[in-house]
C-alpha atoms as a PDB file:
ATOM      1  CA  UNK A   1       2.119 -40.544 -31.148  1.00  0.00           C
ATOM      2  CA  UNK A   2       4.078 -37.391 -30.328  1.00  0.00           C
ATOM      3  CA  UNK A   3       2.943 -35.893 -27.145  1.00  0.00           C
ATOM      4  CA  UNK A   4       1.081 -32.309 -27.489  1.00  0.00           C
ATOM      5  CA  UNK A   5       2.508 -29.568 -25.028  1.00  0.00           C
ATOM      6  CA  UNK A   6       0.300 -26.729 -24.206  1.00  0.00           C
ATOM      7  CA  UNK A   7       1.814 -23.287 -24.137  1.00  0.00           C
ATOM      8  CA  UNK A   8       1.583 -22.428 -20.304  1.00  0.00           C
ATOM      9  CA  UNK A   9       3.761 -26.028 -20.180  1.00  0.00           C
ATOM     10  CA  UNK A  10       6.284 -24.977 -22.821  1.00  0.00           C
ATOM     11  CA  UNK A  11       7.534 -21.609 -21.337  1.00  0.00           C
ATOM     12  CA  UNK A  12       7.358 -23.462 -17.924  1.00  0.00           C
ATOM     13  CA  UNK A  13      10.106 -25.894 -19.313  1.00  0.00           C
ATOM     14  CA  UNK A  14      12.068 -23.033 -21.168  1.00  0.00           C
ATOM     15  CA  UNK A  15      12.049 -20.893 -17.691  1.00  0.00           C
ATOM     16  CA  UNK A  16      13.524 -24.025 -15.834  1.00  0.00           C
ATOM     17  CA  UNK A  17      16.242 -24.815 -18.488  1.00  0.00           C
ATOM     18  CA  UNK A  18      16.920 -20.589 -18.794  1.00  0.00           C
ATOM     19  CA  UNK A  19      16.527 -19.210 -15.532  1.00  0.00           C
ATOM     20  CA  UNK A  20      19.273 -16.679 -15.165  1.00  0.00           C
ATOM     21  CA  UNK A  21      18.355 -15.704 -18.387  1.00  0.00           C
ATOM     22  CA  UNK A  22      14.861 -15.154 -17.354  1.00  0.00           C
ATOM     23  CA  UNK A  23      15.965 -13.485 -14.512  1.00  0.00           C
ATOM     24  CA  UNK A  24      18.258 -11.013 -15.995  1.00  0.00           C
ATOM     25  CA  UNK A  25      15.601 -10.360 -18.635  1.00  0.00           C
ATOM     26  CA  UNK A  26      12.906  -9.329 -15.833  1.00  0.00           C
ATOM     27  CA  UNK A  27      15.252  -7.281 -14.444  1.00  0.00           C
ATOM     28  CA  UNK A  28      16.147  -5.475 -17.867  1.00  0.00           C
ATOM     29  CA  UNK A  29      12.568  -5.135 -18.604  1.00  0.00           C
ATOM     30  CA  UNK A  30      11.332  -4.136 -14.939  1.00  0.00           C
ATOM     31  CA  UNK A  31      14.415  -0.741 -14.926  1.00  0.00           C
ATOM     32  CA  UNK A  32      13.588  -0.053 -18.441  1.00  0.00           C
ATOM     33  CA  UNK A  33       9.626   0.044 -17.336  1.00  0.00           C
ATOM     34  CA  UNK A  34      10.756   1.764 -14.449  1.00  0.00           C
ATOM     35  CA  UNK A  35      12.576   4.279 -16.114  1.00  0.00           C
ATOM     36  CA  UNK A  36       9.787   5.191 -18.753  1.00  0.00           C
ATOM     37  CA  UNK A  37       7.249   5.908 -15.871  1.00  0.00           C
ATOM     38  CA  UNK A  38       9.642   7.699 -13.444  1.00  0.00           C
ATOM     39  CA  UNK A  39      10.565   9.895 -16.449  1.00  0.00           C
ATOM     40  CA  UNK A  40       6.906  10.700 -17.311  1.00  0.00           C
ATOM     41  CA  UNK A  41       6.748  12.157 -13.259  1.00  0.00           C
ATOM     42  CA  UNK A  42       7.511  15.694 -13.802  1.00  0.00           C
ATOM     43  CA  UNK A  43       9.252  17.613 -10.677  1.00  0.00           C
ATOM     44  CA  UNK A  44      11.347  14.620  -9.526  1.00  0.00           C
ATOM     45  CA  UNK A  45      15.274  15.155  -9.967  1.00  0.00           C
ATOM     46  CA  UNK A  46      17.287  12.982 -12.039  1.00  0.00           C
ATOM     47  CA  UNK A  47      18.511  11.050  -9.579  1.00  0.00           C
ATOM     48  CA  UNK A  48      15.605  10.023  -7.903  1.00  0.00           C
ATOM     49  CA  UNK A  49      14.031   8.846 -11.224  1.00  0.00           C
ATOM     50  CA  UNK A  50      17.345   6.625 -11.961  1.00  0.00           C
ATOM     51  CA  UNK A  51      17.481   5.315  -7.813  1.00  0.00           C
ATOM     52  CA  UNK A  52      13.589   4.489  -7.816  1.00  0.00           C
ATOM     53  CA  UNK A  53      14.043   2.577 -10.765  1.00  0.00           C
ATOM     54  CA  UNK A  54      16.983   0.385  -9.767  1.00  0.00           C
ATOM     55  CA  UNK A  55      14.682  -0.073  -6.297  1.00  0.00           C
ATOM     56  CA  UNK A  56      11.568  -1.207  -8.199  1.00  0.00           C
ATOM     57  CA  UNK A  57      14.092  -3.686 -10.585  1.00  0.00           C
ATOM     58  CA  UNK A  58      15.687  -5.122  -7.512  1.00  0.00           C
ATOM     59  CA  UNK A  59      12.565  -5.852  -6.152  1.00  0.00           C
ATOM     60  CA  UNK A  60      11.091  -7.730  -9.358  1.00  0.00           C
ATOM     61  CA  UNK A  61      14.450  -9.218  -9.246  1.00  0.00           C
ATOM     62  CA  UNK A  62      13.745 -10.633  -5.985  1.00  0.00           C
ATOM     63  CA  UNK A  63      10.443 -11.685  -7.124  1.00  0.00           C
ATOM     64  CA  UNK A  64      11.772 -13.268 -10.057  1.00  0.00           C
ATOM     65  CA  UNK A  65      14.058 -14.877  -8.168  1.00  0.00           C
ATOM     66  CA  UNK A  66      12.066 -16.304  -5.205  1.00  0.00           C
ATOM     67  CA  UNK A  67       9.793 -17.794  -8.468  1.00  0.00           C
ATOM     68  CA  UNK A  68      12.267 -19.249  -9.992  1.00  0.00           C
ATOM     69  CA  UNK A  69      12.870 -21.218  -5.873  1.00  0.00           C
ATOM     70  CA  UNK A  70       9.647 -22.153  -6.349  1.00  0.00           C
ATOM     71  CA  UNK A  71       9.731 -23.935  -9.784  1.00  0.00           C
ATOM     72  CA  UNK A  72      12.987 -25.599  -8.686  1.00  0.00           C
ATOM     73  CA  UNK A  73      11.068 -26.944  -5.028  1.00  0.00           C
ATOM     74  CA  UNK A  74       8.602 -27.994  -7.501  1.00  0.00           C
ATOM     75  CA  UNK A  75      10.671 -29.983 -10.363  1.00  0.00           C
ATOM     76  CA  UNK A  76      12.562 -31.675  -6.911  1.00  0.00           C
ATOM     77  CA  UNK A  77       9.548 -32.129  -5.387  1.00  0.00           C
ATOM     78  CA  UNK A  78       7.968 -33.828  -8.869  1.00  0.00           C
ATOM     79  CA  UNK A  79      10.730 -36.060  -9.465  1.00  0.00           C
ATOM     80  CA  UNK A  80      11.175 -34.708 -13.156  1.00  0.00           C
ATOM     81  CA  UNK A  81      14.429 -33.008 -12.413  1.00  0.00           C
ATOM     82  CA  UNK A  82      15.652 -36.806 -11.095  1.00  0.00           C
ATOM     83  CA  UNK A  83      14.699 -37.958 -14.283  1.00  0.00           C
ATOM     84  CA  UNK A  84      16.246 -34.999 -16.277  1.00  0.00           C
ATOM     85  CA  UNK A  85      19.669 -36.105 -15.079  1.00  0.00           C
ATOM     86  CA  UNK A  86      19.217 -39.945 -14.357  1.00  0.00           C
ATOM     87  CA  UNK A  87      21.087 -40.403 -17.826  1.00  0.00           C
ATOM     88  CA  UNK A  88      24.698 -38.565 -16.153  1.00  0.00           C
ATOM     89  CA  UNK A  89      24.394 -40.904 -12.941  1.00  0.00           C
ATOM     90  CA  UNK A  90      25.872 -44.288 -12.772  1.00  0.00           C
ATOM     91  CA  UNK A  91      23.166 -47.100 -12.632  1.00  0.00           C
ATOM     92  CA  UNK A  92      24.533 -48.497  -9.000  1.00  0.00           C
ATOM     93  CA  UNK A  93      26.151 -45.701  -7.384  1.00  0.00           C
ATOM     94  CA  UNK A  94      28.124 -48.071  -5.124  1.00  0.00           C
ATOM     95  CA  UNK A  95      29.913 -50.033  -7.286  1.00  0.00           C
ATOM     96  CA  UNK A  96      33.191 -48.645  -6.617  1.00  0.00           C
ATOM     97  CA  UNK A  97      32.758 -49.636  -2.892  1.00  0.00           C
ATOM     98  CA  UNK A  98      33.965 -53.244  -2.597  1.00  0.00           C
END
């Protein structure tokens, strides 16, 4: 019987298998948010607009990134990134030692 993943679990596992991916898509998203807003705020110079919205990307960035620690403390803390790779690891990992 095939095993039924709910949908919080499957972007969970796609994040952990894509996470600079994920990462450089947050940070897309967050400059092009940040650019829409700062260019709705009328009075502000050009330049601002384009360094507030590189600050407020960096810092999802950051965010996205210290996430992305967290599900990786997590998958080493859960054993299920040992079990990921256990197939590339030799089965006695001192057999060459004789």
């Amino acid at each position: 019987m095939a095993e039924h993943k709910s949908k919080l679990e499957s972007v969970r596992e796609w994040v952990v298998q894509n996470k600079l991916r994920t990462v450089g898509s947050l940070w897309l998203s967050g400059i092009a948010g940040s650019i829409a807003y700062n260019w709705s705020q009328p009075g502000m110079k050009t330049s601002v607009k384009i360094i507030h919205a590189r600050l407020h990307a960096q810092a999802l960035t950051l965010a996205a990134l210290a996430g992305a620690a967290v599900v990786e403390y997590y998958d080493h803390k859960s054993g299920s990134k040992t079990e990921r790779y256990a197939k590339f690891l030799p089965a006695d990992p001192y057999a060459h030692k004789d």
